[in-house]
Protein backbone atom coordinates (compact mmCIF):
# COMPACT_ATOMS: atom_id res chain seq x y z
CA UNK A 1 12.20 19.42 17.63
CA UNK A 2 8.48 20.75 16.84
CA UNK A 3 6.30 18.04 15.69
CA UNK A 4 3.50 18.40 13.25
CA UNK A 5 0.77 18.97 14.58
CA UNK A 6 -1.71 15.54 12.92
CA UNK A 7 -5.85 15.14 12.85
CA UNK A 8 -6.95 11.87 11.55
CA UNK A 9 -10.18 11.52 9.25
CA UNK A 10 -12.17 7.93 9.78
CA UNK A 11 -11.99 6.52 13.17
CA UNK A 12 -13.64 3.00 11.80
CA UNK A 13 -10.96 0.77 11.14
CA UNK A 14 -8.01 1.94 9.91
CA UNK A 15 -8.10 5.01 11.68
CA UNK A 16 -7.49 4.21 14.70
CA UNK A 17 -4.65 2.30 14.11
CA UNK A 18 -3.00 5.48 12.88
CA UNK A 19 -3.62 7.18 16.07
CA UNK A 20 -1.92 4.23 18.09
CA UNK A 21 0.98 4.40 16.02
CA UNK A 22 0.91 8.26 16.34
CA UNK A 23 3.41 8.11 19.73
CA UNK A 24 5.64 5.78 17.57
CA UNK A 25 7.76 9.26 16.59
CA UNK A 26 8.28 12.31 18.11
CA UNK A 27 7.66 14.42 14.54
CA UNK A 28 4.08 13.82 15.23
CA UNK A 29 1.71 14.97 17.25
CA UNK A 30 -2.09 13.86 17.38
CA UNK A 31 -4.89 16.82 17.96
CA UNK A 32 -8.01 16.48 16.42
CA UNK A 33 -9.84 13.26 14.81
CA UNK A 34 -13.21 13.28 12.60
CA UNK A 35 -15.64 11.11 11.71
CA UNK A 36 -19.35 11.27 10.57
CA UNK A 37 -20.29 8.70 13.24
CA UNK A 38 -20.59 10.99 16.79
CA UNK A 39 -20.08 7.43 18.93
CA UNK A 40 -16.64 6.66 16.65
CA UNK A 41 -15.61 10.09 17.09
CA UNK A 42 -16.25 10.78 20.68
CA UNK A 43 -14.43 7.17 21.43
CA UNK A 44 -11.30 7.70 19.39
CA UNK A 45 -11.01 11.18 20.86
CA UNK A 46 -11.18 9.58 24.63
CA UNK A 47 -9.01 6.69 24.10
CA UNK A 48 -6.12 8.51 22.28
CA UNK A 49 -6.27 11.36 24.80
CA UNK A 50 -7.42 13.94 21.54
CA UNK A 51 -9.34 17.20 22.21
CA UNK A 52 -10.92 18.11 18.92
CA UNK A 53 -13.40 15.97 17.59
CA UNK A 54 -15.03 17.12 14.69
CA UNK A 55 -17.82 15.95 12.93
CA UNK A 56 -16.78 16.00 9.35
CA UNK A 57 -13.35 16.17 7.41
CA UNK A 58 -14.38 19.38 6.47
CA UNK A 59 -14.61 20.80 9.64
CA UNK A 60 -11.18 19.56 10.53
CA UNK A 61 -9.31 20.94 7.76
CA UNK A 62 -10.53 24.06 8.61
CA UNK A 63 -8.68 23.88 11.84
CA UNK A 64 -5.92 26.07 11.16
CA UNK A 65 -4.05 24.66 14.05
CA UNK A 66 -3.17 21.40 11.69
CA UNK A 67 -0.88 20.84 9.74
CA UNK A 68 -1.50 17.23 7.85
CA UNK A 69 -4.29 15.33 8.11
CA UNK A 70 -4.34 11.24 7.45
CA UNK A 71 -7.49 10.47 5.16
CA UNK A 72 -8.38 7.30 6.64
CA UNK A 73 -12.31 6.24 4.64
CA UNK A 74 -13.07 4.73 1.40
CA UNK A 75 -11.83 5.49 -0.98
CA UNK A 76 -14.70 6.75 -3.76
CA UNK A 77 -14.88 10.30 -1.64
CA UNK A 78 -11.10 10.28 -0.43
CA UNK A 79 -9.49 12.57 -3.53
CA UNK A 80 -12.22 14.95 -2.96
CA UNK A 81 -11.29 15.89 0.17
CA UNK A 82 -7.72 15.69 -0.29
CA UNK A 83 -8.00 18.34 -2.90
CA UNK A 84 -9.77 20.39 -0.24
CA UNK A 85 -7.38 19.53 1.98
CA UNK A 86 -4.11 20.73 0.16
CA UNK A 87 -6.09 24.03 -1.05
CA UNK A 88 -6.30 24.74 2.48
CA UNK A 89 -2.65 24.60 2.70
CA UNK A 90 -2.50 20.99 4.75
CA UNK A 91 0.04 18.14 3.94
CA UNK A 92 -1.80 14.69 3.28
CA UNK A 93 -1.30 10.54 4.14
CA UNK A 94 -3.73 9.18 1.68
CA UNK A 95 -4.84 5.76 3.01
CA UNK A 96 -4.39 2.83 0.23
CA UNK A 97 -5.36 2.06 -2.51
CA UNK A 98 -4.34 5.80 -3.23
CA UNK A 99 -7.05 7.04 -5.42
CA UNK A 100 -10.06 5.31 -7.73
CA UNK A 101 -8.26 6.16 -11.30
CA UNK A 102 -4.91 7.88 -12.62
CA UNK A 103 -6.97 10.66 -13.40
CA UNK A 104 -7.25 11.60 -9.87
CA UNK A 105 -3.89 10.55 -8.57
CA UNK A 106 -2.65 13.44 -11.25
CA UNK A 107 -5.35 16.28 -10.03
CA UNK A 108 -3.48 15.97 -6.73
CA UNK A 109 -0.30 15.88 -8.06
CA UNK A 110 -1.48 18.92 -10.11
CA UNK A 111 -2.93 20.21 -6.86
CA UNK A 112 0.01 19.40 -4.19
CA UNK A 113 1.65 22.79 -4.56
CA UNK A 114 4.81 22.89 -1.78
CA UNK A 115 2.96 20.48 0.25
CA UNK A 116 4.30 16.83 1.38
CA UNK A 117 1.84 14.19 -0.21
CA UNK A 118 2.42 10.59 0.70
CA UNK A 119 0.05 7.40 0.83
CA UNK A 120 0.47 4.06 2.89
CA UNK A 121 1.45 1.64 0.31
CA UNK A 122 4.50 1.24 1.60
CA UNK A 123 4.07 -0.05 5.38
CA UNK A 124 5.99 -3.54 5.24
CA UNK A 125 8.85 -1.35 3.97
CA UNK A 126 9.32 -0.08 6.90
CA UNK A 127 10.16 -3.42 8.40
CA UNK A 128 13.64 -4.21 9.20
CA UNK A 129 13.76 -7.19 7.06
CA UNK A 130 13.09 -4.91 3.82
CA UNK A 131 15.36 -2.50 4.48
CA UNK A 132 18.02 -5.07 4.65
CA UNK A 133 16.61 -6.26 1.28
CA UNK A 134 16.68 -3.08 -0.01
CA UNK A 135 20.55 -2.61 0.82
CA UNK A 136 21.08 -5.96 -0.61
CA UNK A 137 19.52 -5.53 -3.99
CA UNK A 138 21.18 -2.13 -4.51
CA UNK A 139 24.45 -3.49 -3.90
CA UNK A 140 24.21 -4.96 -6.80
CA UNK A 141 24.62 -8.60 -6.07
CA UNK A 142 22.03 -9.92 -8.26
CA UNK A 143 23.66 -8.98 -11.70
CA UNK A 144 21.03 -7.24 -14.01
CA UNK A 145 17.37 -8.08 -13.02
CA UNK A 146 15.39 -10.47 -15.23
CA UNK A 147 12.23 -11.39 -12.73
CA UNK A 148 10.33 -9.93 -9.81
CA UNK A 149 7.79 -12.16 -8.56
CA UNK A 150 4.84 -12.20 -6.27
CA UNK A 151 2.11 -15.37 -5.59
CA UNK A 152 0.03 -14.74 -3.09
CA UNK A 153 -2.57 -16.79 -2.58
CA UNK A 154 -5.29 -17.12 0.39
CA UNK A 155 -7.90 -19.94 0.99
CA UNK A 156 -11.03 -20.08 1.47
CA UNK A 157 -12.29 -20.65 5.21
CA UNK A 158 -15.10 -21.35 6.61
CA UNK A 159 -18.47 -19.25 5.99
CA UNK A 160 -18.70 -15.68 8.04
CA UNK A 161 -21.92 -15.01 9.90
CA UNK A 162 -21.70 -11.77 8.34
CA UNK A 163 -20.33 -10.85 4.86
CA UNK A 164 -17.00 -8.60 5.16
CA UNK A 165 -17.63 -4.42 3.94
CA UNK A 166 -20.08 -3.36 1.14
CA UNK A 167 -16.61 -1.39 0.11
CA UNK A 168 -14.54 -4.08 0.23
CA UNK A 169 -15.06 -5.48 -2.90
CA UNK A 170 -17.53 -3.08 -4.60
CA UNK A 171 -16.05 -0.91 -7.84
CA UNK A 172 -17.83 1.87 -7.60
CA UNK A 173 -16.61 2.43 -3.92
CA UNK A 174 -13.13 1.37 -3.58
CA UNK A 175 -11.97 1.10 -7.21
CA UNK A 176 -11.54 -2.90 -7.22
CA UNK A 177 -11.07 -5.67 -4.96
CA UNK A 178 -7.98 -7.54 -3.63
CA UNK A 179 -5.93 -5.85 -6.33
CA UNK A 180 -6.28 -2.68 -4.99
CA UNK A 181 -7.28 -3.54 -0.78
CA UNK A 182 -3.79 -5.35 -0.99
CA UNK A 183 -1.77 -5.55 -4.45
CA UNK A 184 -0.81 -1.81 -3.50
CA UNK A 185 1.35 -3.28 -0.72
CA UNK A 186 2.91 -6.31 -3.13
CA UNK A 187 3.50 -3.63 -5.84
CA UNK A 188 5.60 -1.27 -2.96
CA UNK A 189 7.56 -3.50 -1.32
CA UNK A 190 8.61 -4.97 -5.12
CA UNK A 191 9.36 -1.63 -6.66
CA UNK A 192 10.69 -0.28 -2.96
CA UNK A 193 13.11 -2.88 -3.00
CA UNK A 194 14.51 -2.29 -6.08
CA UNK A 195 15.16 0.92 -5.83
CA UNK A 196 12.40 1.98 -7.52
CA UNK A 197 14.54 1.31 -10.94
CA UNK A 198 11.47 -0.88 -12.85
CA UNK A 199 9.77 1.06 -15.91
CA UNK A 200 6.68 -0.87 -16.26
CA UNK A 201 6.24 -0.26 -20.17
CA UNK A 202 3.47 -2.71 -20.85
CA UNK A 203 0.53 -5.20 -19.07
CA UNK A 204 -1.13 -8.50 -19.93
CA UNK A 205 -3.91 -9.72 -16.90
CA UNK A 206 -6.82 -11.35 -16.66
CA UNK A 207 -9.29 -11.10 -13.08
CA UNK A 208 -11.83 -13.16 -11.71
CA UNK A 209 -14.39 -12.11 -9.25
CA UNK A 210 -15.25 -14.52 -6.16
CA UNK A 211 -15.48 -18.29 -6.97
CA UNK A 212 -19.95 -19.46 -7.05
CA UNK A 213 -19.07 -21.67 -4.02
CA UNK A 214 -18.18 -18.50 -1.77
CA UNK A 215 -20.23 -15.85 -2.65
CA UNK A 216 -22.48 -16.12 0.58
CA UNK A 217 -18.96 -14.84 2.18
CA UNK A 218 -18.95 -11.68 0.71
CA UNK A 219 -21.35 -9.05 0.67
CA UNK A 220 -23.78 -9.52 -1.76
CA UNK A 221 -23.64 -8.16 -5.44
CA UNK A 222 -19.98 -7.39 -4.54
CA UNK A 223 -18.66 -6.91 -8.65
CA UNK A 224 -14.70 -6.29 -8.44
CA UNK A 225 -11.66 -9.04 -8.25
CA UNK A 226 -10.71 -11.93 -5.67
CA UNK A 227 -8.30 -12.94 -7.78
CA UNK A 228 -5.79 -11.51 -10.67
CA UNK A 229 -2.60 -12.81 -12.63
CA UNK A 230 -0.81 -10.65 -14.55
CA UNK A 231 2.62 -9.96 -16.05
CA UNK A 232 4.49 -6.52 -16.32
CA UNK A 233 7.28 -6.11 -18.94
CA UNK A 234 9.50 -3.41 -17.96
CA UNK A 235 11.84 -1.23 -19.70
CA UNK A 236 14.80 -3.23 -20.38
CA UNK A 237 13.47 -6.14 -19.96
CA UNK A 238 12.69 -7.27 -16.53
CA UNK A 239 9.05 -8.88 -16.33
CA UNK A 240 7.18 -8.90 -12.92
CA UNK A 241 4.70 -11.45 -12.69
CA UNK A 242 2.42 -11.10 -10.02
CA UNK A 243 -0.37 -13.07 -8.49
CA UNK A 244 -2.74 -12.48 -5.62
CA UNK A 245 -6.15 -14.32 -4.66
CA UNK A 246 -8.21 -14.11 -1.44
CA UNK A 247 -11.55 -17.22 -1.04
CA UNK A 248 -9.57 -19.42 -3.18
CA UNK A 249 -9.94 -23.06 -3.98
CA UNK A 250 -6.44 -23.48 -3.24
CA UNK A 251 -4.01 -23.79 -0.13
CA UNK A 252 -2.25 -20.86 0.88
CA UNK A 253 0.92 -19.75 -0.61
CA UNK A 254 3.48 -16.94 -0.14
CA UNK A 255 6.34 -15.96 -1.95
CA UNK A 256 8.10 -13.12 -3.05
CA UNK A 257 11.19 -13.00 -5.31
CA UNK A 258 13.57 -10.87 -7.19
CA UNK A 259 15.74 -13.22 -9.84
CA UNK A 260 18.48 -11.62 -11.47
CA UNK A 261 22.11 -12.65 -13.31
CA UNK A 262 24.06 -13.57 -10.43
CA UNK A 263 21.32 -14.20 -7.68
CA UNK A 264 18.01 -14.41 -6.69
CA UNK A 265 16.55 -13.27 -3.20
CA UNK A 266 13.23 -14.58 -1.46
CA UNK A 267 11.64 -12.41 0.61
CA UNK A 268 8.75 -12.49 3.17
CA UNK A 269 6.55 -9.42 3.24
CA UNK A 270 4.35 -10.05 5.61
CA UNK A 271 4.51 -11.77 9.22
CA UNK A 272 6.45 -10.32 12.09
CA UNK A 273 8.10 -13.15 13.84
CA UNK A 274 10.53 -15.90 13.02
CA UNK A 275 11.23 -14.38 9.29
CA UNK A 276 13.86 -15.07 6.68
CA UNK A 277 15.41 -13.59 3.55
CA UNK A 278 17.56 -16.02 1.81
CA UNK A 279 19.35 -15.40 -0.91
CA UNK A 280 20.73 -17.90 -3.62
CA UNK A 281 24.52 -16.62 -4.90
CA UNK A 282 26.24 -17.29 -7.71
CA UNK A 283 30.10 -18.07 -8.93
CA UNK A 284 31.56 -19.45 -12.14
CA UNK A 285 32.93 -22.59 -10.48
CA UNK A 286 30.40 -23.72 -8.20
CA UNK A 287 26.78 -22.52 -9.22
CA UNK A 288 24.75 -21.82 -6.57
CA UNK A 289 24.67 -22.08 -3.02
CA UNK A 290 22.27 -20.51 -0.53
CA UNK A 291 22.41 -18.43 2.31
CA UNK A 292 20.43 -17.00 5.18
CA UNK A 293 20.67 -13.13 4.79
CA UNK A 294 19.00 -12.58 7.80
CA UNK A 295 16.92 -14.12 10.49
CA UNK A 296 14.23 -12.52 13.14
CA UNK A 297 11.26 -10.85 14.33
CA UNK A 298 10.22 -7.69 12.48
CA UNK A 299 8.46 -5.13 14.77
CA UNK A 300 4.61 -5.09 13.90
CA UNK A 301 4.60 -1.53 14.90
CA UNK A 302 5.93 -0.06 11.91
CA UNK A 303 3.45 -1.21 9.90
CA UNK A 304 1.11 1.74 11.05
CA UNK A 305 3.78 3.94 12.79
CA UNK A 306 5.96 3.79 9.75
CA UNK A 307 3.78 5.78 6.62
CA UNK A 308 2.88 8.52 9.03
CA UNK A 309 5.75 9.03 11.31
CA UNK A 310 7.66 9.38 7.94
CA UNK A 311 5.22 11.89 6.37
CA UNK A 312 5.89 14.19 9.65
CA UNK A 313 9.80 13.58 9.04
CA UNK A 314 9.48 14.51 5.33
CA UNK A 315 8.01 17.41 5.97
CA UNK A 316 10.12 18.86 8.61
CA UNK A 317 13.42 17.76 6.73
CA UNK A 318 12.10 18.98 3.55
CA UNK A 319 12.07 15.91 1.58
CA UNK A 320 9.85 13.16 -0.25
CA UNK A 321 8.40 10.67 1.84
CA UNK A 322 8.74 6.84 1.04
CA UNK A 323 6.19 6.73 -1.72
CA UNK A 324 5.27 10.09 -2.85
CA UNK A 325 2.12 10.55 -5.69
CA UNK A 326 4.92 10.47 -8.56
CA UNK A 327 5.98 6.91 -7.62
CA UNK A 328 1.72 6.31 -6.27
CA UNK A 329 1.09 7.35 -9.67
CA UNK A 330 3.16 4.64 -11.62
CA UNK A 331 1.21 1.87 -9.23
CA UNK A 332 -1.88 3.26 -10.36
CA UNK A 333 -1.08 3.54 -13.66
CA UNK A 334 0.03 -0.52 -13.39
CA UNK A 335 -3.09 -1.13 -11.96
CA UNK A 336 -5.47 0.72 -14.34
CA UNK A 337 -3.58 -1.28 -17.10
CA UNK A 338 -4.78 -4.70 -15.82
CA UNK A 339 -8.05 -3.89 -15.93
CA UNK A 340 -7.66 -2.34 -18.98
CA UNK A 341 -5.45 -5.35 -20.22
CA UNK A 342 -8.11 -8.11 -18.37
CA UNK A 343 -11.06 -6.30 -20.03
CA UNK A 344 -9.38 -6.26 -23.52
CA UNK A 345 -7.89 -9.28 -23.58
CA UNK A 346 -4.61 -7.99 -24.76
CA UNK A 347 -1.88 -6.47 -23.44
CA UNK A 348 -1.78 -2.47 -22.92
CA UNK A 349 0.79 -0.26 -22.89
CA UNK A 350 0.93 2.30 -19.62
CA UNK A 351 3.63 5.07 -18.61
């Protein structure tokens, strides 16, 4: 088998945990990182055993001994240089969220050519646990689908000695806040699991940015979202109704569901150990009784393995990978809609 040949743009954060999970698969092979930072370069290149270290994306995409590069940096500059990237003939991992607007998520789809195009989104998919959900729900044992659900909601703790990244929650560099740092991953999973089948039609949302008590824990004048509620009628019928809040003035809560006819399931995204999917079945006689679908430890590995060790598989067995920019572009277009819908204060019809 001849792997494809990988260089990795960012070595901050995120970057380097794609070059850990780089010997997860043997379609991939790491050989050249960049980063504008010469200390983050020259470390990720020594650590991960890499001999090209460039200086600039640029400069690596220019290497004509890669293949597909993983753009791992905010992401107000990231469609840029994917553009540049796919003119230059190179399949692309786009880091999440996948772009700042729909506008650019269609440039690259206008751009992408014969090229394999995937983004990260989907990482807890690659868990065990939701690929067993997955199986489940397209088996068809919960009827038709009526709800998908997701509340997920974290505390505040106690005040950092430093804020967290300018980017983090800044519009103008990353597009949003939590809806877009982690709602990407919610909105996967859901629409992973089921097949992909939803047809969001229309939005109603409202956001709110960081609670006056905590606003000494983020960086200052951060101006996107901690917090968002929205609900997503679909074609057909189903409604998702979503939640997610980070430096709340709440306790912690986790739960993600898909309710249909004959059943309902309850998943756990996140966590790797001691997890559960129950599911509550149906008969005409005797209601509902519940069951443990499955029960175990999910291998925290995949998380960053997963997105890229599949883009190298698509690409050598000439298929899509897990979330490609057609199904990235419905996400977007979901989550230009609640800010549309929050800013409006009315629903807004997308797709």
């Amino acid at each position: 088998m001849n792997p494809v040949k990988v260089g990795v743009v960012g070595c901050g954060v995120i970057g380097p945990a794609h070059m850990a999970g780089a010997g997860q698969s043997e379609y991939v092979e790491l050989v050249a990182v960049a980063d504008l930072i010469e200390e983050r370069r020259t470390a990720a290149a020594g650590k991960y055993g890499v001999g090209k270290a460039y200086a600039s994306g640029d400069e690596l995409i220019a290497d004509p001994e890669i293949e597909a590069v993983v753009l791992a940096f905010p992401t107000c500059t990231r469609t840029e240089l994917a553009l540049r990237a796919l003119a230059k003939g190179k399949h692309v991992l786009l880091e999440k969220p996948v772009a700042m607007n729909v506008g650019q998520v269609e440039a690259m789809i206008a751009a992408r050519g014969d090229r394999v195009v995937g983004v990260c989104s989907p990482r807890f998919r690659f868990y065990q646990s939701a690929l067993i959900a997955t199986d489940y729900v397209a088996s068809g044992a919960l009827g038709e689908l009526r709800v998908v659900r997701c509340r997920s909601i974290v505390p505040c703790g106690e005040k950092p000695e430093t804020p967290r990244p300018d980017w983090r929650l800044t519009k103008r560099l990353n597009g949003g806040g939590i809806l877009v740092n982690w709602g990407c991953y919610d909105l996967d999973y859901l629409m992973g699991i089921t097949g992909w089948s939803l047809k969001p039609k229309t939005v109603f949302a409202q956001w709110w940015p960081v609670p006056p008590k905590f606003e000494k824990h983020i960086w200052p004048g951060s101006d996107a979202d901690t917090h968002y509620l929205t609900l997503i009628r679909c074609e057909g019928g189903t409604v998702i109704s979503w939640e997610r809040g980070e430096f709340m003035a709440a306790h912690g809560e986790d739960a993600w569901q898909i309710q249909g006819t004959d059943g309902t399931i309850h998943l756990q995204m996140t966590g790797g150990k001691g997890k559960k999917i129950v599911v509550d079945e149906t008969t005409e006689q005797h209601g509902v009784s519940t069951r443990t679908l499955w029960e175990g430890d999910d291998d925290s590995a995949a998380i960053y393995g997963g997105p890229l060790g599949d883009l190298c598989e698509a690409i050598r067995e000439g298929r899509q990978p897990a979330t490609n920019l057609e199904r990235a572009l419905v996400m977007q277009q979901i989550t230009d809609g609640i800010y549309a819908s929050a800013e409006a204060g009315a629903s807004v019809d997308i797709g």
